[in-house]
Protein backbone atom coordinates (compact mmCIF):
# COMPACT_ATOMS: atom_id res chain seq x y z
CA UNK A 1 73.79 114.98 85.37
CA UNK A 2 77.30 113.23 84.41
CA UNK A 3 78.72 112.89 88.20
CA UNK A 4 78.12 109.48 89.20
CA UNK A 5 75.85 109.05 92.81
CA UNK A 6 77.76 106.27 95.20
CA UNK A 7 75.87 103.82 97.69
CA UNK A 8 77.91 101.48 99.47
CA UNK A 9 76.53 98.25 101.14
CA UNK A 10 78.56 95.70 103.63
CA UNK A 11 76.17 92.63 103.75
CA UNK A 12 76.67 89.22 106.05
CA UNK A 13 75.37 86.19 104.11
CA UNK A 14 76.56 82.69 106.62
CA UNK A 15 80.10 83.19 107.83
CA UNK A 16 81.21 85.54 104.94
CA UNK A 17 80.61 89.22 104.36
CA UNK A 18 79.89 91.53 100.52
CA UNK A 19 80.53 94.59 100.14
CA UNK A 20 77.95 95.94 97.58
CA UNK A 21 78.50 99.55 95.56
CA UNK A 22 75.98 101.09 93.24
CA UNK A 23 77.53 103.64 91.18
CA UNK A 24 74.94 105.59 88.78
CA UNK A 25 74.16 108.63 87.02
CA UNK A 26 70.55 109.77 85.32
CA UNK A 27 71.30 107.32 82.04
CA UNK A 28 74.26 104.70 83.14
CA UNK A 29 74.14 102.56 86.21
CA UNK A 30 77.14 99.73 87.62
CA UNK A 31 76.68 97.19 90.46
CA UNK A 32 79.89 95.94 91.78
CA UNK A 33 80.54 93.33 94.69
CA UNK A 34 83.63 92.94 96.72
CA UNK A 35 85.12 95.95 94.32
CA UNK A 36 85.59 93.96 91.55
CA UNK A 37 83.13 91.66 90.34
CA UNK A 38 80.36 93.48 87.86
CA UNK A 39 77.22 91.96 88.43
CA UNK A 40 75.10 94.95 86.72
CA UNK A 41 75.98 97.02 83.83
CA UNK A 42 73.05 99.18 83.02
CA UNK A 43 73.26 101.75 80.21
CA UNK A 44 69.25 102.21 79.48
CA UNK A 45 69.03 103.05 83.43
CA UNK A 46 67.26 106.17 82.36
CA UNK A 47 64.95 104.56 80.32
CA UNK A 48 64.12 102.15 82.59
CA UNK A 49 63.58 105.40 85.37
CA UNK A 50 61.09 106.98 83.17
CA UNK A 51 58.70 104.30 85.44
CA UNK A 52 60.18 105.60 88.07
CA UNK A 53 61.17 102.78 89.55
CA UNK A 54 64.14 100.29 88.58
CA UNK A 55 64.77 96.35 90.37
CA UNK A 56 67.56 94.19 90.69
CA UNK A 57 68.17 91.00 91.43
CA UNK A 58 71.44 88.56 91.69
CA UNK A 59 72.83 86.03 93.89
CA UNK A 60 75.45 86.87 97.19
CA UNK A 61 77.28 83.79 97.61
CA UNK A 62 79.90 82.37 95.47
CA UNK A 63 83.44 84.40 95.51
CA UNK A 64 86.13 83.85 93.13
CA UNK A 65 88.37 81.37 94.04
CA UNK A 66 85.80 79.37 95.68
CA UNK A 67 86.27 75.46 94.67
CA UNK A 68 83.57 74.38 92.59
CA UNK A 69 82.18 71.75 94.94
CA UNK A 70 82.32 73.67 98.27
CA UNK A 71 79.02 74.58 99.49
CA UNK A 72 78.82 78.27 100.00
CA UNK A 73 75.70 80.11 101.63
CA UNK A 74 73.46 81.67 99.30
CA UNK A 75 71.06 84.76 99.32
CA UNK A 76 68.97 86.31 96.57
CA UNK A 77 69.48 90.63 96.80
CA UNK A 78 67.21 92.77 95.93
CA UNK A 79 67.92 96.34 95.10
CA UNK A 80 65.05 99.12 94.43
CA UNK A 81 66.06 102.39 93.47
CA UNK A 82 63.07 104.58 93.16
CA UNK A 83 63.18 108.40 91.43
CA UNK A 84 62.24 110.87 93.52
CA UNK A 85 62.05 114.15 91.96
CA UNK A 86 65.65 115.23 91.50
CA UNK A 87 66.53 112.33 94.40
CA UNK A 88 66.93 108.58 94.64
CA UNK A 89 65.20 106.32 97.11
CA UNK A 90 66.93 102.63 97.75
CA UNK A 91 65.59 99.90 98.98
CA UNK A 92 67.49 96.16 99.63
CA UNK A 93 66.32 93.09 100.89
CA UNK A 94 68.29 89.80 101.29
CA UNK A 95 66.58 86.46 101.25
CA UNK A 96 63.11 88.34 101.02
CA UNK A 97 63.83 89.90 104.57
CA UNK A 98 64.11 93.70 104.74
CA UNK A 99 68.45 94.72 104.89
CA UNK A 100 67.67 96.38 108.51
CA UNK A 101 65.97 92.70 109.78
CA UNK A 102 68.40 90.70 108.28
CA UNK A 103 71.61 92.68 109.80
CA UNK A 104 69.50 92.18 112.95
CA UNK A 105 69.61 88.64 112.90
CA UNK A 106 73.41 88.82 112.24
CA UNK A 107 74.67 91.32 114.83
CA UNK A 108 75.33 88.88 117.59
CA UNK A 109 77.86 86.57 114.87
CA UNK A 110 79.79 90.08 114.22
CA UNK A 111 82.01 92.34 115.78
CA UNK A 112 83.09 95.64 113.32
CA UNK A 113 85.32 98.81 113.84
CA UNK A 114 85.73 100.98 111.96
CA UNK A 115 89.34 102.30 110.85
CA UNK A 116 90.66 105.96 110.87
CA UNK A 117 91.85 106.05 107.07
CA UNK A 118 92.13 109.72 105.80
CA UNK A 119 88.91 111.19 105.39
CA UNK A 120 87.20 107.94 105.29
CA UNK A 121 86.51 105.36 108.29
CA UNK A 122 86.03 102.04 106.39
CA UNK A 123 84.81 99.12 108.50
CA UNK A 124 86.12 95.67 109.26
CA UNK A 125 84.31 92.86 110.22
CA UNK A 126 85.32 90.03 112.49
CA UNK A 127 82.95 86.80 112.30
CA UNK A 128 82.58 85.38 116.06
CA UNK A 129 82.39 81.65 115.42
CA UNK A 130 85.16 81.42 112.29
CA UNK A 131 87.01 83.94 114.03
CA UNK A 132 87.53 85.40 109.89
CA UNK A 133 88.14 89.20 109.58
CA UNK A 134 86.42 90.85 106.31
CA UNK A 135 87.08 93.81 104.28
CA UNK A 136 85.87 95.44 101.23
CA UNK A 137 84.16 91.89 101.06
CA UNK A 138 87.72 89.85 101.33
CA UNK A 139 88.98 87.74 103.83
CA UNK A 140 92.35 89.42 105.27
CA UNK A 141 94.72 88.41 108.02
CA UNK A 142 97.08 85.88 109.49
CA UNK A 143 96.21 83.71 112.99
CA UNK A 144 99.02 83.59 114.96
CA UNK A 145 100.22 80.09 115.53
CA UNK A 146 99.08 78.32 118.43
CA UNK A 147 95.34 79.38 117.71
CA UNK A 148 92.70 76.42 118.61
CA UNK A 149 89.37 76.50 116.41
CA UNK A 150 87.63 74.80 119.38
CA UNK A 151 86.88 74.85 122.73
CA UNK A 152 85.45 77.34 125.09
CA UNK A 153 88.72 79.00 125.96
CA UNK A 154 91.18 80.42 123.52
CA UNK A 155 93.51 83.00 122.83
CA UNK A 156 94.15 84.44 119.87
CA UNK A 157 96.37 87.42 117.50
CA UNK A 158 95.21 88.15 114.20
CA UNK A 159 97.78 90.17 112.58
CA UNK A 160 96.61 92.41 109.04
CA UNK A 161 97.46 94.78 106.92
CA UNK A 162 95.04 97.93 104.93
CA UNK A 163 97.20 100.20 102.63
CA UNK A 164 100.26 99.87 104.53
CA UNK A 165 99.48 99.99 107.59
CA UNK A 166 99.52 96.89 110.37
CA UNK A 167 96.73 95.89 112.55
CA UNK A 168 95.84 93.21 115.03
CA UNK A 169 93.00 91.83 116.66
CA UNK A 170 94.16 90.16 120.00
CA UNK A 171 91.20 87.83 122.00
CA UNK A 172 91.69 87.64 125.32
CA UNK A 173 89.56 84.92 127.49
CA UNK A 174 89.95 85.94 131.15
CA UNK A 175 87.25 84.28 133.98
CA UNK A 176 84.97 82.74 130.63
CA UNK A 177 84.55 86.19 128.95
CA UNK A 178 86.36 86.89 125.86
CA UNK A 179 87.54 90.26 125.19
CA UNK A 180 88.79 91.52 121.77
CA UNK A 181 91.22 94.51 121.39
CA UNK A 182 91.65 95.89 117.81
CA UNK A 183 95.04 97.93 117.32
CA UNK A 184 95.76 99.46 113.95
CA UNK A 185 98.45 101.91 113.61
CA UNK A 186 99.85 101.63 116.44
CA UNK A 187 96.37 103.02 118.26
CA UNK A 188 93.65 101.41 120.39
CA UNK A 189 90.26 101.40 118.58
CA UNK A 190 86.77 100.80 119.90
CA UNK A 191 84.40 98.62 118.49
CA UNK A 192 81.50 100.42 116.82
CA UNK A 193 78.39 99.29 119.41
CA UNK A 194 74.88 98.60 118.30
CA UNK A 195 76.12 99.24 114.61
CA UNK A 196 73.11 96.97 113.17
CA UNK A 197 70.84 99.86 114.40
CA UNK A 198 72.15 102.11 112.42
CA UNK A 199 70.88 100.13 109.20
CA UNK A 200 68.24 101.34 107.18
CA UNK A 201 66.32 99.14 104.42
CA UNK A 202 67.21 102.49 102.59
């Protein structure tokens, strides 16, 4: 077949999030991270299917940009793509812990939504102790001045921008409980609860 098959992964490693996409066909196979950065090329993917099974492995950690000597959180990923008859079975682990365990472990850092783009609903992720919003594997947004990193109390704005169109984030800390409020296009939109459950290691 000559249309290419899409799987699209948005992985938490420390204080950062990747976004990982696998785009293949039966003979030619690309792994990108944060939509830009080819770690995989593969054109003898077919040959290597004829065992019916293919692995990967390469480092999460490092973006561009990053200085040299800042130490940045590393994980190995692993990426199995097993042939199925006329289908394809994934399976990713991070660190040598299955994707659905280690998204576990991260859920209580992380608070997502997802946005109403077009057809699409593309997810943003909002790292509770940093207070850093991720997308499509990039840090985006502006803190509006006046923010304080520490301390048990805060409030905070964090204005941003996807194709056009402006966003915020406001925190809210009323009686010890912080409340978040995500606006984007001028509409209120809920957080997306429990969204680690929804992870498969497939």
């Amino acid at each position: 077949m000559n249309r290419y098959k899409e799987v699209l992964y948005n992985i938490p490693i420390g204080e950062r999030w990747y976004e990982i996409k696998v785009q293949h066909n039966q003979g030619h196979r690309i792994i990108f991270v944060d939509s830009k950065d080819t770690v995989i090329e593969d054109q003898n993917f077919l040959g290597r299917l004829l065992n019916f099974s293919t692995t990967d492995k390469f480092l999460l950690g490092r973006k561009a940009g990053d200085p040299e000597n800042a130490h940045i959180a590393e994980e190995e990923m692993v990426l199995t793509i097993k042939k199925r008859g006329n289908a394809f079975e994934y399976t990713v682990s991070i660190g040598g812990t299955p994707l659905k365990e280690h998204m576990a472990k991260n859920h209580r850092k992380t608070l997502v939504w997802e946005l109403p783009i077009g057809f699409s609903k593309p997810r943003i992720f909002l790292h509770l102790e940093s207070s850093n919003l991720w997308w499509k594997g990039r840090e985006i947004g502006e803190r509006q001045e006046g923010f304080r990193r520490d301390g048990p109390k805060r409030d905070l704005k964090i204005n941003f921008a996807i194709e056009g169109r402006q966003g915020s984030i406001e925190v809210q800390n009323m009686n010890n409980f912080e409340f978040y409020v995500l606006k984007f296009d001028g509409k209120l939109v809920p957080k997306v609860d429990n969204w680690h459950q929804n992870v498969s290691d497939e």
